[in-house]
PDB file of N, CA and C in Angstrom:
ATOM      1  N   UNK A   1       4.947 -89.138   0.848  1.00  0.00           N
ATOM      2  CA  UNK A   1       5.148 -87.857   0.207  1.00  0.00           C
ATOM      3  C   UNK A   1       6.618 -87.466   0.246  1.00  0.00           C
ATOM      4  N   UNK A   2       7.095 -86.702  -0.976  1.00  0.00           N
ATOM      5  CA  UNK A   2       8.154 -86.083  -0.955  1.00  0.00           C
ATOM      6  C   UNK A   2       8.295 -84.862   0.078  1.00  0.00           C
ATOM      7  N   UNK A   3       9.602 -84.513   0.000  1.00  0.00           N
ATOM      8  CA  UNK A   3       9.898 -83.433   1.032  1.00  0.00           C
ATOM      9  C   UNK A   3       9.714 -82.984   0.320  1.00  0.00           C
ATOM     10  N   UNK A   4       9.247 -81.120   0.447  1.00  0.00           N
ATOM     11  CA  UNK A   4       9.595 -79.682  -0.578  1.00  0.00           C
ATOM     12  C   UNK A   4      10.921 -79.419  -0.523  1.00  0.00           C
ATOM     13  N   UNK A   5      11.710 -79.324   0.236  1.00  0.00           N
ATOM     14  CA  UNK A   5      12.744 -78.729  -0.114  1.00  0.00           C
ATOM     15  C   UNK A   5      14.025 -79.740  -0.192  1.00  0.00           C
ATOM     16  N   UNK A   6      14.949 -79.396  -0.983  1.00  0.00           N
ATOM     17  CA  UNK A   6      15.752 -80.331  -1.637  1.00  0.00           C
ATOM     18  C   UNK A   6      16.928 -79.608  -1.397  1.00  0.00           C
ATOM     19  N   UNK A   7      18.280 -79.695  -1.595  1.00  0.00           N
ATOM     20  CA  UNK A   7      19.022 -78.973  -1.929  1.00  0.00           C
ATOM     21  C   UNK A   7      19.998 -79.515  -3.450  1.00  0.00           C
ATOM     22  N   UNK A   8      20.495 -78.368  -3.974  1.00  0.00           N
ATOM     23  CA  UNK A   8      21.209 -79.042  -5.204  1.00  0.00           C
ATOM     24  C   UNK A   8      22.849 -78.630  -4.751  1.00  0.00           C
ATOM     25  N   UNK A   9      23.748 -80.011  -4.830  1.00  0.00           N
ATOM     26  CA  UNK A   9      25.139 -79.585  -4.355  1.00  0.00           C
ATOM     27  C   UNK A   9      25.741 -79.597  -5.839  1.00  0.00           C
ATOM     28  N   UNK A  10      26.519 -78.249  -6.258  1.00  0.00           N
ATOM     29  CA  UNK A  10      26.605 -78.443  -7.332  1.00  0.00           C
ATOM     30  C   UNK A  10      28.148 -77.326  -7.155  1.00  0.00           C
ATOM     31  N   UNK A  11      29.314 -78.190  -7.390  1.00  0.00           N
ATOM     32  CA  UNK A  11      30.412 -77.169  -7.227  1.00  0.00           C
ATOM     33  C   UNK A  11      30.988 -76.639  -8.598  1.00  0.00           C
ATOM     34  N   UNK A  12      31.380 -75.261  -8.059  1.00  0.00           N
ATOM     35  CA  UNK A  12      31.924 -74.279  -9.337  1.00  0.00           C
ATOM     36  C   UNK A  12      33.325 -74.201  -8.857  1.00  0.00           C
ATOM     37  N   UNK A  13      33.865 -74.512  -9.842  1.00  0.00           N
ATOM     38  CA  UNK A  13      35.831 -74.447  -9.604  1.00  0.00           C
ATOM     39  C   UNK A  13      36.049 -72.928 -10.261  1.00  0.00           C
ATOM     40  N   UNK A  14      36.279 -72.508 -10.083  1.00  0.00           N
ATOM     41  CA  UNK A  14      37.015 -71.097 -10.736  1.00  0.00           C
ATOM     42  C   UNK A  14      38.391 -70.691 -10.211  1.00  0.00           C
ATOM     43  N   UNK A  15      39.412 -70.591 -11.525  1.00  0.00           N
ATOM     44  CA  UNK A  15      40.772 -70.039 -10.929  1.00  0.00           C
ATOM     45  C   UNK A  15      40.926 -69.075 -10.396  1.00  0.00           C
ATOM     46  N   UNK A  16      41.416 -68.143  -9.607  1.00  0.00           N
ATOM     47  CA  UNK A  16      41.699 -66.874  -8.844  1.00  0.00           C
ATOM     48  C   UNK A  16      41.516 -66.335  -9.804  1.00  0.00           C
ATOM     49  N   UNK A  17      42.622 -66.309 -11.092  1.00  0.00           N
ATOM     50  CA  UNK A  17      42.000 -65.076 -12.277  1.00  0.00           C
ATOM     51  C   UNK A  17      40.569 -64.393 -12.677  1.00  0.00           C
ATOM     52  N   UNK A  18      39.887 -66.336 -12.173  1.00  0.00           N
ATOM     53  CA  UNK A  18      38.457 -66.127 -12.916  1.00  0.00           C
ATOM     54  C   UNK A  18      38.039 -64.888 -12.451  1.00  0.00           C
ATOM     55  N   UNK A  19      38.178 -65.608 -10.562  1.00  0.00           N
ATOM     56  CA  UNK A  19      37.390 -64.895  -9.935  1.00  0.00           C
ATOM     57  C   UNK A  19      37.691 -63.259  -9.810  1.00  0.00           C
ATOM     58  N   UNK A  20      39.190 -63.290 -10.141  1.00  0.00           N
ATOM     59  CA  UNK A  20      39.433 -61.467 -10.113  1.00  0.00           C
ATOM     60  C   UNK A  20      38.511 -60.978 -11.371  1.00  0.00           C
ATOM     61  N   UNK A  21      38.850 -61.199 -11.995  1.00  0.00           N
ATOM     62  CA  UNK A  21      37.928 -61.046 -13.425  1.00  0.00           C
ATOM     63  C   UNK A  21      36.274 -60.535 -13.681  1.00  0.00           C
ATOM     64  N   UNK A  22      36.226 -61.712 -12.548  1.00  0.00           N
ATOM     65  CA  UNK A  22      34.553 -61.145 -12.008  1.00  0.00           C
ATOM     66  C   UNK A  22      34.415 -59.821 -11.294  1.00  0.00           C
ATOM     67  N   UNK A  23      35.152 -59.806 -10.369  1.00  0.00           N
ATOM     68  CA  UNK A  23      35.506 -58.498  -9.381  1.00  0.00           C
ATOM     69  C   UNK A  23      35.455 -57.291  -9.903  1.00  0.00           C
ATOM     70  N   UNK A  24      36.342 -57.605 -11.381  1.00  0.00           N
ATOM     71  CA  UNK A  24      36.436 -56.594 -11.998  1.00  0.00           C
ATOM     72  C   UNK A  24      35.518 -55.563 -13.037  1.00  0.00           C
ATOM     73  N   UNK A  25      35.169 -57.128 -13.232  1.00  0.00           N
ATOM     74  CA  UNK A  25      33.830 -56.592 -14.021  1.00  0.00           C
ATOM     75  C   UNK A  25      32.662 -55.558 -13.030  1.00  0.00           C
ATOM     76  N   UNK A  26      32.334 -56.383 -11.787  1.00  0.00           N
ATOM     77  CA  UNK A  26      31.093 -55.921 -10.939  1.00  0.00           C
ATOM     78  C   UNK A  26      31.701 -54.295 -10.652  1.00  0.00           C
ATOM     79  N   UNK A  27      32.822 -54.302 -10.634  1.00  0.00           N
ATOM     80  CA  UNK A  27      33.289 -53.072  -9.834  1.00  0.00           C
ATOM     81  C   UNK A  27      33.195 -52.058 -11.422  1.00  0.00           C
ATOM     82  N   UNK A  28      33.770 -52.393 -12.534  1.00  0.00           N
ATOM     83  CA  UNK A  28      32.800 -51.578 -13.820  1.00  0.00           C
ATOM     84  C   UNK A  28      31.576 -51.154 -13.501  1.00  0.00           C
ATOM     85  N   UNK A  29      30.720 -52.554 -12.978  1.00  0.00           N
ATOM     86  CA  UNK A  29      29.146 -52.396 -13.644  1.00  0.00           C
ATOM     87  C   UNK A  29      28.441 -51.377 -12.231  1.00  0.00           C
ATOM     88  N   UNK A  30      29.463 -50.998 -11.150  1.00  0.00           N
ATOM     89  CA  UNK A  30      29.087 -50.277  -9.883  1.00  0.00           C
ATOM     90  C   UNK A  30      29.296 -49.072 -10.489  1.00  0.00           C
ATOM     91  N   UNK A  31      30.697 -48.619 -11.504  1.00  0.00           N
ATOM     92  CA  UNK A  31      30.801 -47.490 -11.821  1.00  0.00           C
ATOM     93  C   UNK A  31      29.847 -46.711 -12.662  1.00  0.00           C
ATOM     94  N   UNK A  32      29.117 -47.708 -13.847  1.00  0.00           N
ATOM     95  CA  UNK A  32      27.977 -47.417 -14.056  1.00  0.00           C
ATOM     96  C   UNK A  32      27.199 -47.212 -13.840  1.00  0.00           C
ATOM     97  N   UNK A  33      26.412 -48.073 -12.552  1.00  0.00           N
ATOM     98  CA  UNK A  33      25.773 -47.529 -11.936  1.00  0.00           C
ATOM     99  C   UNK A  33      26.177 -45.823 -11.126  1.00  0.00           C
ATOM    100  N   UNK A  34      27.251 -45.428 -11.057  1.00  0.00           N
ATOM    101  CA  UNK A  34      27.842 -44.375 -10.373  1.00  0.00           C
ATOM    102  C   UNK A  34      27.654 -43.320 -11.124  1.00  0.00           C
ATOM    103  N   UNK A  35      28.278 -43.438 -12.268  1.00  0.00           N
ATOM    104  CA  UNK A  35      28.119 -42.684 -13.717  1.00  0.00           C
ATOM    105  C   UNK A  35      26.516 -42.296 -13.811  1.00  0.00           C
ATOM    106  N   UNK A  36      25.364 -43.235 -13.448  1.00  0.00           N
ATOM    107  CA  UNK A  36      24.243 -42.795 -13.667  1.00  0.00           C
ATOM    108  C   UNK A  36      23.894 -41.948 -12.853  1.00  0.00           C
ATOM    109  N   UNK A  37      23.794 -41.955 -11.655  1.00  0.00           N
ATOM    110  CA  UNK A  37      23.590 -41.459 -10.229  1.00  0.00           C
ATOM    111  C   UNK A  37      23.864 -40.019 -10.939  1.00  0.00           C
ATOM    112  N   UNK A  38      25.609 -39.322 -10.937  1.00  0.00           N
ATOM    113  CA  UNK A  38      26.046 -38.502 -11.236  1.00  0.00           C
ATOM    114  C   UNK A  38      25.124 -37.953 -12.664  1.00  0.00           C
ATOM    115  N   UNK A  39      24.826 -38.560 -13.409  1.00  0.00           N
ATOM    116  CA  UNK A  39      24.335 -37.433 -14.335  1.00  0.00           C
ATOM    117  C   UNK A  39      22.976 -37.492 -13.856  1.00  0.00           C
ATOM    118  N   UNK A  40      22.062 -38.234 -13.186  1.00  0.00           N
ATOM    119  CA  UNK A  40      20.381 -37.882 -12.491  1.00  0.00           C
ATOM    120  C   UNK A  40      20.574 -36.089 -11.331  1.00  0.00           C
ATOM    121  N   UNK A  41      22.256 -36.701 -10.754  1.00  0.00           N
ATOM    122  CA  UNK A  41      22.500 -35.082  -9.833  1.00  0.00           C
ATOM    123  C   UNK A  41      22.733 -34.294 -10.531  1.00  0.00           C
ATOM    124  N   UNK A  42      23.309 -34.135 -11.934  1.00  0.00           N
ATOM    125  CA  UNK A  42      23.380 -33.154 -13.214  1.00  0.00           C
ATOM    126  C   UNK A  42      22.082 -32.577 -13.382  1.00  0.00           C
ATOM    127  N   UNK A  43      21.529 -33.526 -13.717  1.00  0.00           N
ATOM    128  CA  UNK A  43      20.222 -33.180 -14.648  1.00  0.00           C
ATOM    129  C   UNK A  43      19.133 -32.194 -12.853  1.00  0.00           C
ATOM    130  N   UNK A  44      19.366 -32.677 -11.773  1.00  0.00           N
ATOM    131  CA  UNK A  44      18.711 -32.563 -10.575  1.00  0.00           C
ATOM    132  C   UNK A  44      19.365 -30.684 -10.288  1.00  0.00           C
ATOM    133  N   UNK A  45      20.896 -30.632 -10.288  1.00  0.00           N
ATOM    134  CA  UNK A  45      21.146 -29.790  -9.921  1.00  0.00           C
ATOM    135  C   UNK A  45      21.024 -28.448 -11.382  1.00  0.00           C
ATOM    136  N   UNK A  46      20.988 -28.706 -12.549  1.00  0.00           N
ATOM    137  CA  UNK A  46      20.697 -27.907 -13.342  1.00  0.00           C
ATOM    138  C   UNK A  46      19.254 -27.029 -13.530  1.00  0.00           C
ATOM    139  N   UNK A  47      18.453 -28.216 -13.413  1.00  0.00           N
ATOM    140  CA  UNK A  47      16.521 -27.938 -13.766  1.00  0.00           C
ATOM    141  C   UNK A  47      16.431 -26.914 -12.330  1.00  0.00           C
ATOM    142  N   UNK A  48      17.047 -27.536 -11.364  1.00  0.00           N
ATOM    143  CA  UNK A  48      16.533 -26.958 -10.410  1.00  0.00           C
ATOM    144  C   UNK A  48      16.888 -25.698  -9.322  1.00  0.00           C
ATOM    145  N   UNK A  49      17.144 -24.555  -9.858  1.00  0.00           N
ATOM    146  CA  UNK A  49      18.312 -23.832  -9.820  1.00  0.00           C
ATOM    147  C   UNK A  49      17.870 -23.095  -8.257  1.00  0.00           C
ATOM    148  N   UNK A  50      17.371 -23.579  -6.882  1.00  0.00           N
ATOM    149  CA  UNK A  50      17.036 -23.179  -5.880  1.00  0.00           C
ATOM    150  C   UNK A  50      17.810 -24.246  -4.825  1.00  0.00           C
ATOM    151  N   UNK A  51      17.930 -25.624  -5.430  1.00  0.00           N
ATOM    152  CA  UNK A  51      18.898 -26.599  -5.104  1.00  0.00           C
ATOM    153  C   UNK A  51      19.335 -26.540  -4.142  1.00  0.00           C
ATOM    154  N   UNK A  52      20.535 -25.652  -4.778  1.00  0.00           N
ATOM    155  CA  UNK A  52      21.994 -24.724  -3.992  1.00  0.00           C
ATOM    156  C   UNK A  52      22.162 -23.693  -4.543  1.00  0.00           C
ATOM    157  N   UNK A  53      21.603 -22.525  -4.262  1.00  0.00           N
ATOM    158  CA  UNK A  53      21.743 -21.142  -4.554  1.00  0.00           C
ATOM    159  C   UNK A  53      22.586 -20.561  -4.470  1.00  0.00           C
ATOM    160  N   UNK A  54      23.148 -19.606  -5.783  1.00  0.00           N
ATOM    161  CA  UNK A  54      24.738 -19.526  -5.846  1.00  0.00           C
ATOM    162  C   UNK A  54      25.550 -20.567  -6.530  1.00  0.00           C
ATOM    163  N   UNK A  55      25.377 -21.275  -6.745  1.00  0.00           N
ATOM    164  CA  UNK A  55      25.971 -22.493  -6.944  1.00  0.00           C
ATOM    165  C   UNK A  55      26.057 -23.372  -7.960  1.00  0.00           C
ATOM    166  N   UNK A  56      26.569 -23.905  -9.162  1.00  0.00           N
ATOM    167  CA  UNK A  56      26.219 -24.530 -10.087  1.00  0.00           C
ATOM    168  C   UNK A  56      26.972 -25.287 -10.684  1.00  0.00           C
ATOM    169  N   UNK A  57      27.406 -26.516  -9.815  1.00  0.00           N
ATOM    170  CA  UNK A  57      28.218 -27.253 -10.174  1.00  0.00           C
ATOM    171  C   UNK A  57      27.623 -28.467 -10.990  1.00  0.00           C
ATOM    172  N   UNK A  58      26.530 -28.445 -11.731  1.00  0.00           N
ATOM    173  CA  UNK A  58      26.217 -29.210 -12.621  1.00  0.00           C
ATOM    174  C   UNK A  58      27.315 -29.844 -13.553  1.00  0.00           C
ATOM    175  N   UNK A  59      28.226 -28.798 -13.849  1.00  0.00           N
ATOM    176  CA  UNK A  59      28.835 -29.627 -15.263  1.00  0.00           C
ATOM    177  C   UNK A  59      30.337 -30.321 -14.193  1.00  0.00           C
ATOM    178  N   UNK A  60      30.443 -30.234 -12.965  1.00  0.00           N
ATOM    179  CA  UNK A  60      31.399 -31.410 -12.377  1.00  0.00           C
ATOM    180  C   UNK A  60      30.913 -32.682 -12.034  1.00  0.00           C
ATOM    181  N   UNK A  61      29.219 -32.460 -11.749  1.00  0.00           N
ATOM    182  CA  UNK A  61      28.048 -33.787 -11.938  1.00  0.00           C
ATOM    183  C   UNK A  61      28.678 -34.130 -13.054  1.00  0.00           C
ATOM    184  N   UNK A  62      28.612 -33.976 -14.121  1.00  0.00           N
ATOM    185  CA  UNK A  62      28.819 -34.414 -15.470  1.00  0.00           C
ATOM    186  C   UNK A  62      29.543 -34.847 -15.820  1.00  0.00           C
ATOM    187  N   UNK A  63      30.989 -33.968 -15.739  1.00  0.00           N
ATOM    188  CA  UNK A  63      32.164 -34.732 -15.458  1.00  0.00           C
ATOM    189  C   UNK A  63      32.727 -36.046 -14.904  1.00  0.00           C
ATOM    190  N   UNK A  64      32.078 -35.756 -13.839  1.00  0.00           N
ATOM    191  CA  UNK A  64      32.528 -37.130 -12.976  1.00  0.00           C
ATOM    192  C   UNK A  64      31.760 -38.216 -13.272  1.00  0.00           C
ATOM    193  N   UNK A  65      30.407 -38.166 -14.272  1.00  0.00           N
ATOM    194  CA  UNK A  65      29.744 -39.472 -14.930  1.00  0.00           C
ATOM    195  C   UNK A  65      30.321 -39.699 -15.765  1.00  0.00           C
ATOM    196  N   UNK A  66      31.080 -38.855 -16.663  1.00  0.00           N
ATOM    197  CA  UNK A  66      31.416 -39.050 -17.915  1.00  0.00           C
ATOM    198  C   UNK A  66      33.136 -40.190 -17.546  1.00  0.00           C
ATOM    199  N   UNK A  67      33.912 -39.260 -16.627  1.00  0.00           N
ATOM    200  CA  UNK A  67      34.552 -40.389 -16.093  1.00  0.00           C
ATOM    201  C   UNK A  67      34.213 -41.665 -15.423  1.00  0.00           C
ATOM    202  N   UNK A  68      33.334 -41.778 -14.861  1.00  0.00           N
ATOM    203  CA  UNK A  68      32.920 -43.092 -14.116  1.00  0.00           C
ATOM    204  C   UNK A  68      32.494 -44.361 -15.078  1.00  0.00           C
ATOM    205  N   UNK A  69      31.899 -43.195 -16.268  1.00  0.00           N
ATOM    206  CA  UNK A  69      31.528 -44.160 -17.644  1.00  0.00           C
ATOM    207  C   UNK A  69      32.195 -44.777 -17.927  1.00  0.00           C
ATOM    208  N   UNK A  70      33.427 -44.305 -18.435  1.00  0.00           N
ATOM    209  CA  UNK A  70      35.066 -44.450 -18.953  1.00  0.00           C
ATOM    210  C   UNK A  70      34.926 -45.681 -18.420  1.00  0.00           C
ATOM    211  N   UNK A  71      35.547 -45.266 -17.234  1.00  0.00           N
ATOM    212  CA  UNK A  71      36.311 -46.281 -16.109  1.00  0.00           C
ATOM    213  C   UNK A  71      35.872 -47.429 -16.336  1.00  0.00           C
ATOM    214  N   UNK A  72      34.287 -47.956 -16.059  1.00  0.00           N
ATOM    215  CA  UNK A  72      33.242 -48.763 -15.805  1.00  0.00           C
ATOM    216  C   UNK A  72      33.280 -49.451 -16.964  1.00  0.00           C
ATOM    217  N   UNK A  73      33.403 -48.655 -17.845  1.00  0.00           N
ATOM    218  CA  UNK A  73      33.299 -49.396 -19.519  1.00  0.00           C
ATOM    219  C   UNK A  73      34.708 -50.041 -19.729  1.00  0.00           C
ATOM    220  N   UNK A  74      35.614 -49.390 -19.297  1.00  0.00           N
ATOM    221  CA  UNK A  74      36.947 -50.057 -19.542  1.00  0.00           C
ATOM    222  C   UNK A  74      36.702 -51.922 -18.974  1.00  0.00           C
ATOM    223  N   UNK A  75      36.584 -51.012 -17.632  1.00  0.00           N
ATOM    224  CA  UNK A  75      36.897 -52.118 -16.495  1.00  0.00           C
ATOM    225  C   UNK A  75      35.960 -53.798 -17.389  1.00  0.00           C
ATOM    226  N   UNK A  76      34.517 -52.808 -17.586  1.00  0.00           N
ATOM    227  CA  UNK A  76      33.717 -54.417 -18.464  1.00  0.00           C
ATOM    228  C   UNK A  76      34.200 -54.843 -19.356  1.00  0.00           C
ATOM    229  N   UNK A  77      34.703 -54.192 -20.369  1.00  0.00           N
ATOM    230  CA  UNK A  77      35.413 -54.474 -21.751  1.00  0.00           C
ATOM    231  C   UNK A  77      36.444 -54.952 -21.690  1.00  0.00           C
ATOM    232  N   UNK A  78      37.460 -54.607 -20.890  1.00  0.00           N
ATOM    233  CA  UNK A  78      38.867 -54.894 -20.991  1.00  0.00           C
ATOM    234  C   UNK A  78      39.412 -55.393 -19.696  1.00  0.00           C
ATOM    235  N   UNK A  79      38.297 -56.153 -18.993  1.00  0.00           N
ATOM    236  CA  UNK A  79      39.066 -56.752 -17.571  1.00  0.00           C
ATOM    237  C   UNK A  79      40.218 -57.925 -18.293  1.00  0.00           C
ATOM    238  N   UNK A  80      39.942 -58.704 -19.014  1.00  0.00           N
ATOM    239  CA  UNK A  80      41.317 -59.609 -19.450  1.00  0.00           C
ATOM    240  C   UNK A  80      42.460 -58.833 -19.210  1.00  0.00           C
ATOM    241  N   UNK A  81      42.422 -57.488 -19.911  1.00  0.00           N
ATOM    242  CA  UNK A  81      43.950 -56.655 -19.668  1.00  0.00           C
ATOM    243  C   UNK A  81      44.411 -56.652 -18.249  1.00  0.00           C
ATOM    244  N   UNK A  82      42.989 -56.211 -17.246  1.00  0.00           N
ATOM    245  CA  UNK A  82      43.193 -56.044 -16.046  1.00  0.00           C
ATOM    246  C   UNK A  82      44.140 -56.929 -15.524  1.00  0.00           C
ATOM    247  N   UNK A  83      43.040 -58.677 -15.763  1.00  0.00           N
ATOM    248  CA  UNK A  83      43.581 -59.808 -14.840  1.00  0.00           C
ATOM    249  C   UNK A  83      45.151 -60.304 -15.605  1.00  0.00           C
ATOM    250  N   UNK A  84      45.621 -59.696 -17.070  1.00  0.00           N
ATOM    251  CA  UNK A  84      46.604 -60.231 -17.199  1.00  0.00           C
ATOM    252  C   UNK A  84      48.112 -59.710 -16.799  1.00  0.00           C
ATOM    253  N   UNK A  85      47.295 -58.222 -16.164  1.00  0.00           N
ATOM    254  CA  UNK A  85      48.138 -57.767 -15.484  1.00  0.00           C
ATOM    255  C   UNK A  85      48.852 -57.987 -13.814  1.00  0.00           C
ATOM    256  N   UNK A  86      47.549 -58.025 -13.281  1.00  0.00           N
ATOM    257  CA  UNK A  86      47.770 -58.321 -12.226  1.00  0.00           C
ATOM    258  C   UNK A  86      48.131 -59.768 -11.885  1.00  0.00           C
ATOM    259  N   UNK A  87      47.949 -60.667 -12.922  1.00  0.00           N
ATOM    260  CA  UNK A  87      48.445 -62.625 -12.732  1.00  0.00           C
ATOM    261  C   UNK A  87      49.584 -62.322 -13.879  1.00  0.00           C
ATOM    262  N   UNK A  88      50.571 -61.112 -13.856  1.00  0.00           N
ATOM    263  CA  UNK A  88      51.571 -61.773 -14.890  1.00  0.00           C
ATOM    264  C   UNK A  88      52.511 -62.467 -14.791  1.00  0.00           C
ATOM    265  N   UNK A  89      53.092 -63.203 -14.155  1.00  0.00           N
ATOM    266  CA  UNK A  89      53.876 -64.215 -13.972  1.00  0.00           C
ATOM    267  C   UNK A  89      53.746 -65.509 -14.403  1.00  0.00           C
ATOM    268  N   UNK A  90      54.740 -66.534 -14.012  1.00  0.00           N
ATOM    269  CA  UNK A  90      54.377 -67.519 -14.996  1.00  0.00           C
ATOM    270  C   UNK A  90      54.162 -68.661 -14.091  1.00  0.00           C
ATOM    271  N   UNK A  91      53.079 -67.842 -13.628  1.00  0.00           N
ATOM    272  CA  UNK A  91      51.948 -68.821 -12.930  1.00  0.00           C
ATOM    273  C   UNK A  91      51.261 -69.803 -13.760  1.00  0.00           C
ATOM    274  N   UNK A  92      50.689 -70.755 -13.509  1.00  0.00           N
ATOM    275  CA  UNK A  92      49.918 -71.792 -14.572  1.00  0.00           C
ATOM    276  C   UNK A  92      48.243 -71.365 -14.285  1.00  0.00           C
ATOM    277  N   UNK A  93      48.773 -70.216 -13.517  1.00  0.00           N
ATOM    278  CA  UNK A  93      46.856 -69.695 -12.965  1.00  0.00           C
ATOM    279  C   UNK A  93      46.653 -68.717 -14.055  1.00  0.00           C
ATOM    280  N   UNK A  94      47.862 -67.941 -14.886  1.00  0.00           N
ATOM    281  CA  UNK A  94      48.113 -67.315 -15.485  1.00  0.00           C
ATOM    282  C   UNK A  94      47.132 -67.273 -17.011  1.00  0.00           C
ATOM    283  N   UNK A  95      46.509 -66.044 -17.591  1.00  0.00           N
ATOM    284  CA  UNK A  95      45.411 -66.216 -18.722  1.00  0.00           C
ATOM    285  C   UNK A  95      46.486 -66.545 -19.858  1.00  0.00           C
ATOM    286  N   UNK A  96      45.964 -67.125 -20.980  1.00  0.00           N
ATOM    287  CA  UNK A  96      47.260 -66.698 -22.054  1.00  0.00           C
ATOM    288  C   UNK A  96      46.862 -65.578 -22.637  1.00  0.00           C
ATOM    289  N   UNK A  97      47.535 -64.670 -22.825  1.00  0.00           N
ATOM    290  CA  UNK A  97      47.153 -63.361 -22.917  1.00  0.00           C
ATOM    291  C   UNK A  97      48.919 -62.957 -23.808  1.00  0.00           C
TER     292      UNK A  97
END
């Protein structure tokens, strides 16, 4: 009989850029997630006006999703800008950009 378990050795090369690149992205896709959070405490602190009595900072909830959106969306969309900033030299690790 065969064994069950196997392992697969299988190596991934990635340049530093790559890997900033990735970084950059996850740290977007956290802000999104952040951005959501913030408008569920919008929507939490508005409906529910016993919350925090006195108090109604709903639309800085809002705010601060609406920025986190931004950010998050940049960061996914436009990490190349990111990494060609931060590798600009004329490194050969360097994106052509």
């Amino acid at each position: 009989m065969r064994p069950l378990n196997f392992t697969v050795r299988r190596r991934i090369n990635m340049k530093p850029s790559q890997a900033f690149g990735v970084v950059v992205r996850v740290i977007g896709l956290l802000g999104w997630l952040g951005a959501f959070f913030y408008l569920l405490s919008a929507f939490v602190v508005l409906a529910a006006p016993n919350y925090r009595p006195g108090v109604r900072p709903w639309w800085q909830y809002l705010l601060s999703a609406v920025i986190l959106f931004v950010v998050g969306w940049f960061l996914m969309r436009d990490a190349e800008r990111v990494v060609a900033f931060a590798y600009r030299s004329s490194s050969s690790d360097a994106p052509d950009a």
